[in-house]
Protein backbone atom coordinates (compact mmCIF):
# COMPACT_ATOMS: atom_id res chain seq x y z
CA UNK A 1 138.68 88.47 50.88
CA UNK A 2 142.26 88.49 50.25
CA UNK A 3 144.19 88.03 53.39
CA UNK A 4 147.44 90.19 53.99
CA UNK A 5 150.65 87.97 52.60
CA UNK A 6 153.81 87.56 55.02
CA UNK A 7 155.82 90.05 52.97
CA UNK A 8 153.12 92.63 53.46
CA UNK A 9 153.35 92.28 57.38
CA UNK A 10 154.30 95.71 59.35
CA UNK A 11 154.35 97.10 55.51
CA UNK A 12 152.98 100.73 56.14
CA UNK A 13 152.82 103.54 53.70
CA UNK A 14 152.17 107.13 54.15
CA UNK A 15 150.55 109.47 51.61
CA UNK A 16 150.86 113.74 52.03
CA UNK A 17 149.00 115.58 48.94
CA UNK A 18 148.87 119.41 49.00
CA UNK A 19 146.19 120.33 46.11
CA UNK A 20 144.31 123.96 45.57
CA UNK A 21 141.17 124.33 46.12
CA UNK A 22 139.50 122.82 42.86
CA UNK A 23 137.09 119.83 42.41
CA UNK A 24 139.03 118.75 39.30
CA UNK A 25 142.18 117.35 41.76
CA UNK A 26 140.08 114.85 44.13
CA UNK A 27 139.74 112.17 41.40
CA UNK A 28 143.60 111.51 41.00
CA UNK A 29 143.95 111.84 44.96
CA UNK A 30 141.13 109.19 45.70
CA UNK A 31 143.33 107.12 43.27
CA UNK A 32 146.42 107.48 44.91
CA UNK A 33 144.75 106.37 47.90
CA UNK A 34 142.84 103.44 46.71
CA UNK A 35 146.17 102.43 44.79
CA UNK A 36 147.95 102.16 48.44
CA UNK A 37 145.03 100.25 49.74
CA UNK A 38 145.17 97.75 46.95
CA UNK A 39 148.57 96.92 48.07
CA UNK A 40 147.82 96.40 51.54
CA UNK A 41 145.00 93.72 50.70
CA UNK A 42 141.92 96.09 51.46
CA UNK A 43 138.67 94.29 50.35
CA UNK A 44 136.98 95.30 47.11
CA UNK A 45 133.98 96.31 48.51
CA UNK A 46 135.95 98.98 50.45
CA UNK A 47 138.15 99.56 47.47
CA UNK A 48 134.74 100.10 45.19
CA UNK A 49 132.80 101.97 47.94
CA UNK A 50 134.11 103.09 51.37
CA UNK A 51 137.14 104.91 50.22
CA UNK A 52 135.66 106.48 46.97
CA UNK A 53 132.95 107.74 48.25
CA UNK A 54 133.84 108.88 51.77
CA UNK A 55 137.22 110.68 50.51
CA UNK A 56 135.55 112.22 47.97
CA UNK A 57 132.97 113.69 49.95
CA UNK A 58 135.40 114.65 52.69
CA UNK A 59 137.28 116.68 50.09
CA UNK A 60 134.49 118.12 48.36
CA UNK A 61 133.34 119.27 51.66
CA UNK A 62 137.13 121.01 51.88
CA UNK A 63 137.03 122.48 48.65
CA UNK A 64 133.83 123.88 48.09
CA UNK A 65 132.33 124.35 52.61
CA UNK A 66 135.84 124.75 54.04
CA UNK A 67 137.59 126.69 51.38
CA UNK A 68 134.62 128.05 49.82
CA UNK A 69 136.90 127.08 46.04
CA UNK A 70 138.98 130.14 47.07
CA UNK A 71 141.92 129.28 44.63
CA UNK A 72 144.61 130.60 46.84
CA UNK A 73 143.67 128.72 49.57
CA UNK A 74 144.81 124.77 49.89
CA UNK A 75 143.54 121.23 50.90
CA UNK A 76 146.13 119.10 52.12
CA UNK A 77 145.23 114.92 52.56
CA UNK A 78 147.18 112.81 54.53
CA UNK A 79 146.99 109.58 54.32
CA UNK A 80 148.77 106.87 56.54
CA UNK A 81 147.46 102.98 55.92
CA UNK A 82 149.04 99.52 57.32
CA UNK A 83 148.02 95.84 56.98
CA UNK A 84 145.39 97.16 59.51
CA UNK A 85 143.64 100.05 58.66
CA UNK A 86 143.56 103.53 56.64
CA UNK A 87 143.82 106.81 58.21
CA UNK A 88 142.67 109.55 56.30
CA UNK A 89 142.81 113.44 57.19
CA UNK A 90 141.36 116.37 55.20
CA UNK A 91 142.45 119.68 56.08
CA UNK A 92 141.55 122.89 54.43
CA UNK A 93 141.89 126.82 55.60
CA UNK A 94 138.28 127.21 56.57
CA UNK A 95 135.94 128.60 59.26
CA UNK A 96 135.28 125.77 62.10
CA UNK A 97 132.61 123.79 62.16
CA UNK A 98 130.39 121.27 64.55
CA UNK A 99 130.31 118.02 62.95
CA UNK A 100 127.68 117.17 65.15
CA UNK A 101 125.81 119.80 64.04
CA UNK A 102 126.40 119.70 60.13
CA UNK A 103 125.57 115.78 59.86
CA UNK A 104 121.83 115.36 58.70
CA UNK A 105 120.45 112.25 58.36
CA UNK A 106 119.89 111.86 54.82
CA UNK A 107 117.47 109.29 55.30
CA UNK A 108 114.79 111.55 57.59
CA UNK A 109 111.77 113.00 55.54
CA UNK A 110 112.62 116.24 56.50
CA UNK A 111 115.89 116.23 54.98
CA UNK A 112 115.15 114.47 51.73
CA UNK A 113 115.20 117.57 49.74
CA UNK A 114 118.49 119.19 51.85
CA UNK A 115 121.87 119.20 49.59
CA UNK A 116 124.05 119.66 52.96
CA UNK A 117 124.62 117.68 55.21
CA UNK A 118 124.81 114.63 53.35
CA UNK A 119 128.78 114.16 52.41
CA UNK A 120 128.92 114.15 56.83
CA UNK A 121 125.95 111.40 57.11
CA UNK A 122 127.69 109.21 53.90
CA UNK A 123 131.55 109.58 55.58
CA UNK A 124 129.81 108.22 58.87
CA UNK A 125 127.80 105.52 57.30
CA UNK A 126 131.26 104.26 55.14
CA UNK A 127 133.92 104.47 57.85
CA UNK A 128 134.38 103.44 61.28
CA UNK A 129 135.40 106.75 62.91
CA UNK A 130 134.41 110.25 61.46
CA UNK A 131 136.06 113.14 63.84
CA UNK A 132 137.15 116.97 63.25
CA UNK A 133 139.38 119.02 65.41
CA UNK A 134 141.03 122.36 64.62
CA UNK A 135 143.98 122.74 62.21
CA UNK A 136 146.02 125.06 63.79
CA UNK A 137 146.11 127.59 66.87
CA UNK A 138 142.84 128.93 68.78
CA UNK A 139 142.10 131.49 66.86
CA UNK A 140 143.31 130.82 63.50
CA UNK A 141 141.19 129.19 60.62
CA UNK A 142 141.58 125.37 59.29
CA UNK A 143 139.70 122.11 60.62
CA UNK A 144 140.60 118.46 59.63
CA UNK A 145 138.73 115.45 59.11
CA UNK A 146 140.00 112.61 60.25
CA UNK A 147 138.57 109.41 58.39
CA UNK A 148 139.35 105.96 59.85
CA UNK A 149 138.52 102.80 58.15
CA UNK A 150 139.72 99.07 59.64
CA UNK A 151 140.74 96.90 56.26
CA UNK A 152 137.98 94.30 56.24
């Protein structure tokens, strides 16, 4: 593991990405994000794996649960990551949701064959926080997903 050089010390960088609600966008996003974890000496493993995979599936859930691939409405991604940790949020114009209630365990029998559910279970199996609140006002639509990952 590479450790975080002197220079890099206090270095923090902040990401905002506005994209429309298509599938085709969260490739060049996860890249921008990986890119800015490179920098700031995350570990390959989460490079290869926790930030891929959990990103992707957090905006896929946007896109295609949130937004429902309405092209008018948008997915926004903030990302804000330090010599400590990334902090990733996913917002789209969607109904709210339970998290609680939408994560499956993937793993249980009964849920082998399910196709929902899963993005939830992988996010909280990859990162060390998984959380949603409400985008905007009661009564308005939107939810983010806030992602948290220490650099290991």
């Amino acid at each position: 593991m590479a450790a975080s050089s002197q220079s890099d010390a206090g270095l923090r960088v902040s990401l905002e990405v506005e994209i429309p609600s298509d599938v085709a966008f969260i490739e060049r996003v996860v890249d921008l994000v990986r890119h800015s974890c490179s920098e700031l000496s995350f570990n390959s493993h989460q490079l290869a794996l926790n930030v891929p995979v959990a990103l992707s599936e957090a905006m896929s859930n946007a896109i295609l649960r949130g937004n429902l691939e309405d092209p008018e409405k948008r997915v926004v991604v903030r990302a804000r990551v330090d010599d400590s940790r990334l902090v990733l949020e996913i917002a789209d114009e969607g109904v709210r949701f339970d998290i609680d209630a939408k994560t499956l365990d993937a793993t249980d029998p009964a849920n082998l064959e399910r196709e929902d559910g899963r993005g939830l279970f992988l996010m909280r199996a990859l990162m060390d926080q998984v959380e949603r609140f409400d985008a905007g006002p009661v009564g308005t639509l939107g939810n983010v997903v806030r992602l948290t990952l220490a650099r290991g």
